[in-house]
PDB file of N, CA and C in Angstrom:
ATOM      1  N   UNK A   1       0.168  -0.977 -17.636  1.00  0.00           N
ATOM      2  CA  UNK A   1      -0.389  -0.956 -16.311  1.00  0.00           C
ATOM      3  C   UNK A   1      -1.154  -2.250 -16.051  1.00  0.00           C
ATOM      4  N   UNK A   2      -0.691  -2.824 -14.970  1.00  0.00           N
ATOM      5  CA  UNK A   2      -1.723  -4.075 -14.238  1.00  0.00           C
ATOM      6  C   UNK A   2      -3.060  -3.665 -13.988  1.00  0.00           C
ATOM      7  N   UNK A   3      -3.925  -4.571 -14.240  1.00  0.00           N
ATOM      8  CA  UNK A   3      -5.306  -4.265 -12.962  1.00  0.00           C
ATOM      9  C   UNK A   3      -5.088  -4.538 -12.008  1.00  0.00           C
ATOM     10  N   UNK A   4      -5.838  -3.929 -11.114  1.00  0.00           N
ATOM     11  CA  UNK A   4      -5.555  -3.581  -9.758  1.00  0.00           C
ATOM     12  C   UNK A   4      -5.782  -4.568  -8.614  1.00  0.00           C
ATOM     13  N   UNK A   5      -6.108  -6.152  -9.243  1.00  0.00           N
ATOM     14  CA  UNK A   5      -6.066  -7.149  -8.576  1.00  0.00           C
ATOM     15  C   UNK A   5      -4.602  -7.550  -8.985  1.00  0.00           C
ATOM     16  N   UNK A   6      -4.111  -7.524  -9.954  1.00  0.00           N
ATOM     17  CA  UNK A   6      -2.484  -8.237  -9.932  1.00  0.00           C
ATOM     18  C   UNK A   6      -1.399  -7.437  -9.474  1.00  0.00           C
ATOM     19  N   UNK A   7      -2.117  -6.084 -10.160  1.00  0.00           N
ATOM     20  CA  UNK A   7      -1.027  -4.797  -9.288  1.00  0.00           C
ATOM     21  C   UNK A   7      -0.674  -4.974  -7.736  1.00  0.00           C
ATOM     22  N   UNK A   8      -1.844  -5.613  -6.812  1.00  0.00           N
ATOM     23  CA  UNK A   8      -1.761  -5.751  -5.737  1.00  0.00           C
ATOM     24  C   UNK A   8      -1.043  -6.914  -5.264  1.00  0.00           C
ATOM     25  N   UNK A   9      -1.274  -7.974  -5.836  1.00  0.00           N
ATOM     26  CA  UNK A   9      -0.233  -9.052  -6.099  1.00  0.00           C
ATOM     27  C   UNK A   9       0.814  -9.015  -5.694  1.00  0.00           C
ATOM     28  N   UNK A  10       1.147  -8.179  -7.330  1.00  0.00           N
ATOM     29  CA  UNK A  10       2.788  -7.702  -7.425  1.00  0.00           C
ATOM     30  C   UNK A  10       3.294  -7.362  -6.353  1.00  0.00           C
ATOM     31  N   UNK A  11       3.093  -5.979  -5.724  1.00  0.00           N
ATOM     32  CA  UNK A  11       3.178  -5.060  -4.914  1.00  0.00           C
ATOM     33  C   UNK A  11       3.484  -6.344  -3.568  1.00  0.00           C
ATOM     34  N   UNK A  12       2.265  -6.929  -3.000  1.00  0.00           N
ATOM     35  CA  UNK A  12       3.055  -7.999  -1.908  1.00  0.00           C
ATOM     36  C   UNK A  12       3.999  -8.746  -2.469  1.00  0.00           C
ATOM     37  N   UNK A  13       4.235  -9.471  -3.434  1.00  0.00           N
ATOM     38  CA  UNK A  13       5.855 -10.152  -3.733  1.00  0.00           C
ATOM     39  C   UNK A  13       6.585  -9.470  -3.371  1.00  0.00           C
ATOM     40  N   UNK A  14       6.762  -8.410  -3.897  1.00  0.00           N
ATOM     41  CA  UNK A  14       7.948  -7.317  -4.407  1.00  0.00           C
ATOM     42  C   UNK A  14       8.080  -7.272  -2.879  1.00  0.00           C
ATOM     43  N   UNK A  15       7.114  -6.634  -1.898  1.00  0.00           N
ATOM     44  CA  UNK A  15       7.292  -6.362  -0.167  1.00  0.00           C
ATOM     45  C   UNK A  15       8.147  -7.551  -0.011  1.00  0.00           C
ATOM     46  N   UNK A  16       7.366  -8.738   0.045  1.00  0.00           N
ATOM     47  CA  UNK A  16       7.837 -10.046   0.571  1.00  0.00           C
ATOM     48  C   UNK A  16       9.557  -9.937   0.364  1.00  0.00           C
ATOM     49  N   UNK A  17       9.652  -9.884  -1.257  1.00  0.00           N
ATOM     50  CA  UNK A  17      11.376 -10.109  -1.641  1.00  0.00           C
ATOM     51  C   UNK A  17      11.928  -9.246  -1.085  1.00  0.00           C
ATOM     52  N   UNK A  18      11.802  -7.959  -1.318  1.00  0.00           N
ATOM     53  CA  UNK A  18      12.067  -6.718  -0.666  1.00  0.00           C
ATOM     54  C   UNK A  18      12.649  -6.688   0.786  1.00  0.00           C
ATOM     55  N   UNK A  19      11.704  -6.889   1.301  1.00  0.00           N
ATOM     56  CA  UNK A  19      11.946  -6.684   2.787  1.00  0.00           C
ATOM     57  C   UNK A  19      11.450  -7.895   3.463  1.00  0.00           C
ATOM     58  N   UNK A  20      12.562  -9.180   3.671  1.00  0.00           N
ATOM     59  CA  UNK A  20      12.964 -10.372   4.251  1.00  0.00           C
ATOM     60  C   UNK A  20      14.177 -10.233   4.939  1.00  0.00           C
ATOM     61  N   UNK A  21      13.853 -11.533   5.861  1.00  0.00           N
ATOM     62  CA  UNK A  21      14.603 -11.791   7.248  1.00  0.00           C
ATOM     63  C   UNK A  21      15.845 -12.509   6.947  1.00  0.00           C
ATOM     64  N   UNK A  22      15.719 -13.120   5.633  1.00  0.00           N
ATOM     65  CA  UNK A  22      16.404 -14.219   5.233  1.00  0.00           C
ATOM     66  C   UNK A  22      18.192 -13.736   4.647  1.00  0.00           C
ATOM     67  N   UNK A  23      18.023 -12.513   3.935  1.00  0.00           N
ATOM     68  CA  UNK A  23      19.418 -11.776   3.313  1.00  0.00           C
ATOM     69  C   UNK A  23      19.639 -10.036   3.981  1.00  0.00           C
ATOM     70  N   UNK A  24      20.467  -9.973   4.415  1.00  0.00           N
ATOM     71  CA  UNK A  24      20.975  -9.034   4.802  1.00  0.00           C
ATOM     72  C   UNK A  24      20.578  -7.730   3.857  1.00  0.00           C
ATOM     73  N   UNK A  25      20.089  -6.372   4.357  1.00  0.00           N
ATOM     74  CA  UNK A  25      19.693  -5.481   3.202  1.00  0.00           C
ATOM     75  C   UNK A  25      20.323  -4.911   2.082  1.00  0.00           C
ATOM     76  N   UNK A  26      21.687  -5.244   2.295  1.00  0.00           N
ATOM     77  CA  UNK A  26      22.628  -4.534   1.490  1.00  0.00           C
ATOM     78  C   UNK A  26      22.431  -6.415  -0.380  1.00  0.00           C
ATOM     79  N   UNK A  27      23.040  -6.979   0.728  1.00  0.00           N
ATOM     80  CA  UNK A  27      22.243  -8.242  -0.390  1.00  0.00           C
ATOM     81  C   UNK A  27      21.150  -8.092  -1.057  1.00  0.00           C
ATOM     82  N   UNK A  28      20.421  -8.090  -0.174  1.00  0.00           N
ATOM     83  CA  UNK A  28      19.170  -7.877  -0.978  1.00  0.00           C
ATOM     84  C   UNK A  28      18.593  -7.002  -2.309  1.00  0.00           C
ATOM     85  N   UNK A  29      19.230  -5.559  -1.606  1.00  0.00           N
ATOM     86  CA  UNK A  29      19.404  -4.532  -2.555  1.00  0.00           C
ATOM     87  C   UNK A  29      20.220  -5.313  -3.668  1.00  0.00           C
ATOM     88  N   UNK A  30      21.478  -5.417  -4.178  1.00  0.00           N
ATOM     89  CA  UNK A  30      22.444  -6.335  -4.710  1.00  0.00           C
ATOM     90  C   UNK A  30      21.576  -7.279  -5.845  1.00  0.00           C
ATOM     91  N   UNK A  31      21.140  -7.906  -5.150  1.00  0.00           N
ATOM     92  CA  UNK A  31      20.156  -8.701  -6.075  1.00  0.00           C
ATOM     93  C   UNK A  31      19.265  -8.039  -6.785  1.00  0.00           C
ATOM     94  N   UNK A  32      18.461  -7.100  -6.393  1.00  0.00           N
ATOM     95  CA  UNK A  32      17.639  -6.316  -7.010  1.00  0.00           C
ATOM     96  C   UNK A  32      17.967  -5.764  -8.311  1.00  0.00           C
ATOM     97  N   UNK A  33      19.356  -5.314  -8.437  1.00  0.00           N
ATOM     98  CA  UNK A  33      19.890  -4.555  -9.026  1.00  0.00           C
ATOM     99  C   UNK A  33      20.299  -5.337 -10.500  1.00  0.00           C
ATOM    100  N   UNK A  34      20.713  -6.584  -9.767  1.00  0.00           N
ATOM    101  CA  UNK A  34      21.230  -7.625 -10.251  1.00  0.00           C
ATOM    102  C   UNK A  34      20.471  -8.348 -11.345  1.00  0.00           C
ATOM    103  N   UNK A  35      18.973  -7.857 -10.813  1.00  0.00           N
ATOM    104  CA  UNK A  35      17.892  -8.718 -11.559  1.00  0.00           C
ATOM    105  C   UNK A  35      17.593  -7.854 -12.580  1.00  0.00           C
ATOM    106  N   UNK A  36      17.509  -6.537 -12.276  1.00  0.00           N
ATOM    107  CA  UNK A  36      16.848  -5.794 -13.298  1.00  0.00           C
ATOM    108  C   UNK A  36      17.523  -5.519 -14.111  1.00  0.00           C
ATOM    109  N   UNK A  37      19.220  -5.317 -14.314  1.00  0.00           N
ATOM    110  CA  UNK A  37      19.983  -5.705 -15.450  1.00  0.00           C
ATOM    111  C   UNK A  37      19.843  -6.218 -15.737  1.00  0.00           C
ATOM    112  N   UNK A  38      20.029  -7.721 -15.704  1.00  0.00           N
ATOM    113  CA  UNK A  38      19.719  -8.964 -16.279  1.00  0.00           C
ATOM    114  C   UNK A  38      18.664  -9.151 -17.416  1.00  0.00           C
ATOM    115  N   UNK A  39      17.505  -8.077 -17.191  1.00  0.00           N
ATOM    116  CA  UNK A  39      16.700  -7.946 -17.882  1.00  0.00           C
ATOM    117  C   UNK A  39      16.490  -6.649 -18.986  1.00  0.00           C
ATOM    118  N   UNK A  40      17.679  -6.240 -18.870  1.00  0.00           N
ATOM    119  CA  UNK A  40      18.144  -4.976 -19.484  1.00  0.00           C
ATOM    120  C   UNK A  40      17.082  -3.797 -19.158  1.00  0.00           C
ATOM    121  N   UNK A  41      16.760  -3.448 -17.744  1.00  0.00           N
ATOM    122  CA  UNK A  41      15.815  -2.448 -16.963  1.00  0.00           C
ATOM    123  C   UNK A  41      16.642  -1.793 -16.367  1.00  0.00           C
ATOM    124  N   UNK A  42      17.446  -0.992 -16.215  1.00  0.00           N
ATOM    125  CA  UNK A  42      18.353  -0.524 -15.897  1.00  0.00           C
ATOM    126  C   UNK A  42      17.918   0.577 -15.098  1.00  0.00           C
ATOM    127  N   UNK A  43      18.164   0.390 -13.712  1.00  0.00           N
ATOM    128  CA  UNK A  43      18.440   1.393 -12.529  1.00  0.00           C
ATOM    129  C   UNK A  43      18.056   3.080 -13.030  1.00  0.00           C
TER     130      UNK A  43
END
């Protein structure tokens, strides 16, 4: 568990990446998915 100053951090990145203007949602999702395999975190 983070403290609750980086937890909060996190939490706005994650919004920011999350939910942008820049990639279409289905992309976006895509990537997400994409990343957390990558890191062997699996869905």
């Amino acid at each position: 568990m983070l403290p609750e100053k980086q937890d909060e951090a996190f939490n706005q990145f994650y919004k920011s990446a999350r939910f942008n203007d820049v990639l279409d949602q289905k992309t976006t999702l895509l990537l997400h998915l994409a990343t957390a395999m990558s890191v062997a975190c699996y869905p």
